[in-house]
N, C-alpha and C. Protein backbone atom coordinates (compact mmCIF):
# COMPACT_ATOMS: atom_id res chain seq x y z
N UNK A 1 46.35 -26.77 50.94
CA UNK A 1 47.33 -26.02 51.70
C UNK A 1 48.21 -25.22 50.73
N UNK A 2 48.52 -24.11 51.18
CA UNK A 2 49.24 -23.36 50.29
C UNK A 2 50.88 -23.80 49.74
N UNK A 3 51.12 -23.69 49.43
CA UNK A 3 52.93 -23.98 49.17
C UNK A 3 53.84 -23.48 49.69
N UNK A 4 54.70 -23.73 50.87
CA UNK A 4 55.86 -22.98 51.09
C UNK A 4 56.55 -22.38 49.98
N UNK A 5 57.25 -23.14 48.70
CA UNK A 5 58.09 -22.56 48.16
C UNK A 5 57.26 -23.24 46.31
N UNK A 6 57.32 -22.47 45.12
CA UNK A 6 57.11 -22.55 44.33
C UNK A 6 58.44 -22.81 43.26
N UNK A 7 58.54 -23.79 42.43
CA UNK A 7 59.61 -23.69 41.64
C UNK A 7 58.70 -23.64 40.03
N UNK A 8 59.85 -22.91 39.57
CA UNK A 8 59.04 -22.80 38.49
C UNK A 8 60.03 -22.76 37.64
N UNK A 9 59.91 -23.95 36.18
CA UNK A 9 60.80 -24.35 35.58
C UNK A 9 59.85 -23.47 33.84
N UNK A 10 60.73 -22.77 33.33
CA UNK A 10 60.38 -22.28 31.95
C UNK A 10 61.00 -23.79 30.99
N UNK A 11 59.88 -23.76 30.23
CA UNK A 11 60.58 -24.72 29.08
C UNK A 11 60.18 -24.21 27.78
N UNK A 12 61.24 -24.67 26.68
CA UNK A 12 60.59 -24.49 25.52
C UNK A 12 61.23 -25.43 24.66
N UNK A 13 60.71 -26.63 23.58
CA UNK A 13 61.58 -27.66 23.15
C UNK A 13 62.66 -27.98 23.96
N UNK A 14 62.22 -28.71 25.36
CA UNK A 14 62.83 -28.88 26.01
C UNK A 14 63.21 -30.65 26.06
N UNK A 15 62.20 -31.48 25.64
CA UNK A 15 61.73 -32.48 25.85
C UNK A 15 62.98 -33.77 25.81
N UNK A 16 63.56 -33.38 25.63
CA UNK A 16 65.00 -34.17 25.50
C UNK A 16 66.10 -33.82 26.78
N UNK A 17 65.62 -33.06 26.99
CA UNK A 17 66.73 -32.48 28.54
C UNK A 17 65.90 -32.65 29.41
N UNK A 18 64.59 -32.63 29.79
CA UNK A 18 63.44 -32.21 30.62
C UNK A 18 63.15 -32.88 31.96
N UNK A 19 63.34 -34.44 31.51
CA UNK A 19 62.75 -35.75 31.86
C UNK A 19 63.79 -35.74 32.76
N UNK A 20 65.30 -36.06 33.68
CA UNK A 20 65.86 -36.49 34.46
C UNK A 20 66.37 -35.01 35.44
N UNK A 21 66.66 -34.06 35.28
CA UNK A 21 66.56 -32.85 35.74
C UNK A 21 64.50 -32.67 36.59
N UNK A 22 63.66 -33.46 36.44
CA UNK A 22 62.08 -33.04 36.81
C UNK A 22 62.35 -34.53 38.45
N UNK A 23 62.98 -35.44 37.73
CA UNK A 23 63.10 -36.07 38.29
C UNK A 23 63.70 -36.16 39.86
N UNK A 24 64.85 -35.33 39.43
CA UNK A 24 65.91 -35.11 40.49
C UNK A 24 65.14 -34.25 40.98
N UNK A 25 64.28 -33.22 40.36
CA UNK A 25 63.16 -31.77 41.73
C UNK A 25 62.66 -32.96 42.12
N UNK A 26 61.98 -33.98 41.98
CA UNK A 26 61.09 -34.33 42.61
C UNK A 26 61.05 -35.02 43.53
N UNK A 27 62.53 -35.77 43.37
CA UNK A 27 62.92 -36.78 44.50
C UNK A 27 63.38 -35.98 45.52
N UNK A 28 63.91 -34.76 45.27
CA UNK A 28 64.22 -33.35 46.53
C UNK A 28 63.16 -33.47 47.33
N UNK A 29 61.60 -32.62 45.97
CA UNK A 29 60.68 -32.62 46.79
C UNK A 29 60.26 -33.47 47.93
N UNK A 30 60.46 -34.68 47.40
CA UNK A 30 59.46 -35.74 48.28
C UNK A 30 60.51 -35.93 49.35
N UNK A 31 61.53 -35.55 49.84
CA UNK A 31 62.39 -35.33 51.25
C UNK A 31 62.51 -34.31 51.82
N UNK A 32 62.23 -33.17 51.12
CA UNK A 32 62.48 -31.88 52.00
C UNK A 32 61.32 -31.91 53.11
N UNK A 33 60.23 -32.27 53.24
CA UNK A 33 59.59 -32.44 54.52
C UNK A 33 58.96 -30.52 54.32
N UNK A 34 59.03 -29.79 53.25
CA UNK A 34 58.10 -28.75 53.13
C UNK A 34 57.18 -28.75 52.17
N UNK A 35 55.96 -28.23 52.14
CA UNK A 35 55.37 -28.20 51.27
C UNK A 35 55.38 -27.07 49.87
N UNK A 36 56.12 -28.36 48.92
CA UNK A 36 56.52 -27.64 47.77
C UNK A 36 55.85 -27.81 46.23
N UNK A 37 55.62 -26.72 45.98
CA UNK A 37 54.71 -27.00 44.30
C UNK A 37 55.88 -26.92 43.24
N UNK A 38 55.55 -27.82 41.96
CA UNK A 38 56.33 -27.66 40.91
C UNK A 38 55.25 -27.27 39.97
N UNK A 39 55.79 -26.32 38.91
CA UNK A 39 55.61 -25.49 38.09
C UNK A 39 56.36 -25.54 36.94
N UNK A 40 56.17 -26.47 35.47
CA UNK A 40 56.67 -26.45 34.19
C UNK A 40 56.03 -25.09 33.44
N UNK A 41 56.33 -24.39 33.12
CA UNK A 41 55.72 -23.31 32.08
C UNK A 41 56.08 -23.58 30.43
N UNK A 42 55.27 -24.24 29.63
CA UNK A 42 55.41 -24.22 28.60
C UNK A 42 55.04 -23.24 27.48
N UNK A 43 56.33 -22.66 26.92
CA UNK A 43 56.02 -21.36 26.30
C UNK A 43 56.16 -22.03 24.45
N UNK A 44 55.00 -23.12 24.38
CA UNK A 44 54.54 -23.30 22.76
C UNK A 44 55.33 -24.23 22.28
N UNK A 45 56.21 -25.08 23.25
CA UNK A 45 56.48 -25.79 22.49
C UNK A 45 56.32 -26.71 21.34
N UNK A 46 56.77 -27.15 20.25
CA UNK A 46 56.74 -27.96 19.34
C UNK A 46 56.72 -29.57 18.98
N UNK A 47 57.71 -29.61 20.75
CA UNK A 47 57.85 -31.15 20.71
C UNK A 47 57.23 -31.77 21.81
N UNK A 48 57.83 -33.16 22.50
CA UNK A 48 57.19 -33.38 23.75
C UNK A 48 57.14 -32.93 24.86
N UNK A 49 57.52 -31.70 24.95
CA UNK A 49 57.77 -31.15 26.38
C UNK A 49 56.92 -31.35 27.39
N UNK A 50 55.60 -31.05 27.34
CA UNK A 50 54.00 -31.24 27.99
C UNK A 50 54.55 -32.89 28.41
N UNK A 51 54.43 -33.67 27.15
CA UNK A 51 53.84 -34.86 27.83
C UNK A 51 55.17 -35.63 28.46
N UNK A 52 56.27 -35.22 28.50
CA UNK A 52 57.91 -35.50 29.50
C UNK A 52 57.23 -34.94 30.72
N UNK A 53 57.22 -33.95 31.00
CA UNK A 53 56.57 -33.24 32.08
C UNK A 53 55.50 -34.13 32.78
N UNK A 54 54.73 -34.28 31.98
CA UNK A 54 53.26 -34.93 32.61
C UNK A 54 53.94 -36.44 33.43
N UNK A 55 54.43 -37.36 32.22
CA UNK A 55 54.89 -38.53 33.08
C UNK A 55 55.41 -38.42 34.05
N UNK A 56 56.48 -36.84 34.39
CA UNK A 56 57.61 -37.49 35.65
C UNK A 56 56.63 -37.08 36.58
N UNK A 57 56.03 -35.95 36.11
CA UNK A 57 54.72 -35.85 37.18
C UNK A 57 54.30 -36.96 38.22
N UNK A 58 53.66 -37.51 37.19
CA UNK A 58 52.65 -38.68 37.56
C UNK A 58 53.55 -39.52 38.37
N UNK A 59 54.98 -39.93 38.53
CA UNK A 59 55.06 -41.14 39.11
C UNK A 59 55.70 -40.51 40.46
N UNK A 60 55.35 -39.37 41.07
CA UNK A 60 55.28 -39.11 42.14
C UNK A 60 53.93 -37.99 42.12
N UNK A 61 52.53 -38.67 42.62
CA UNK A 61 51.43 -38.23 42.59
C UNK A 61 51.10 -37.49 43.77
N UNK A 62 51.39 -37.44 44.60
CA UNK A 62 51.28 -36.94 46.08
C UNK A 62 51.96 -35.42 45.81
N UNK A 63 52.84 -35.26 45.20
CA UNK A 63 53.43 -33.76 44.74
C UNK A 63 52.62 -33.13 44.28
N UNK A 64 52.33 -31.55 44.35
CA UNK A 64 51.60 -30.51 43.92
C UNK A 64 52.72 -29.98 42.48
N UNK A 65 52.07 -30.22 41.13
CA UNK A 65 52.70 -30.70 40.06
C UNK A 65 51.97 -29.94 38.98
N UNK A 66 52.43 -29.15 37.80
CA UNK A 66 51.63 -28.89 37.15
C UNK A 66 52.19 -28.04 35.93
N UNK A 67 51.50 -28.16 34.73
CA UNK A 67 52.03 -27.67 33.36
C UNK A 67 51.37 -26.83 33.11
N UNK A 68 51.57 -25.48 32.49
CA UNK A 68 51.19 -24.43 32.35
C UNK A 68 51.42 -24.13 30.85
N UNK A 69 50.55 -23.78 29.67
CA UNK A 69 50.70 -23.76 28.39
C UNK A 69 50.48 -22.69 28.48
């Protein structure tokens, strides 16, 4: 199904701020009752940004979720 609304978060050496801000979209997501995609854009980062991203991902799996290098 397509996505009502797309968010799309730019990061870059973000990986230290990343993780509780992904969290809080996601716990939105999973109440707003629309169908919403998240969107990390990683522009090369250096540090963990990808894999902060990936975990908060994962522990809400039912979300349309995804990292973009």
């Amino acid at each position: 199904m397509k996505p009502e609304v797309s968010i799309v978060i730019p990061a870059y050496n973000e990986s230290e701020r990343l993780g509780a801000p992904l969290r809080t979209i996601l716990e939105f997501i999973s109440t707003a009752g629309m169908n919403v995609e998240l969107i990390v854009v990683d522009d090369g980062s250096s540090d963990d940004t990808v894999t902060v991203a990936e975990r908060a991902f994962a522990t809400m799996p039912d979300i349309q979720a995804n990292v973009i290098r």
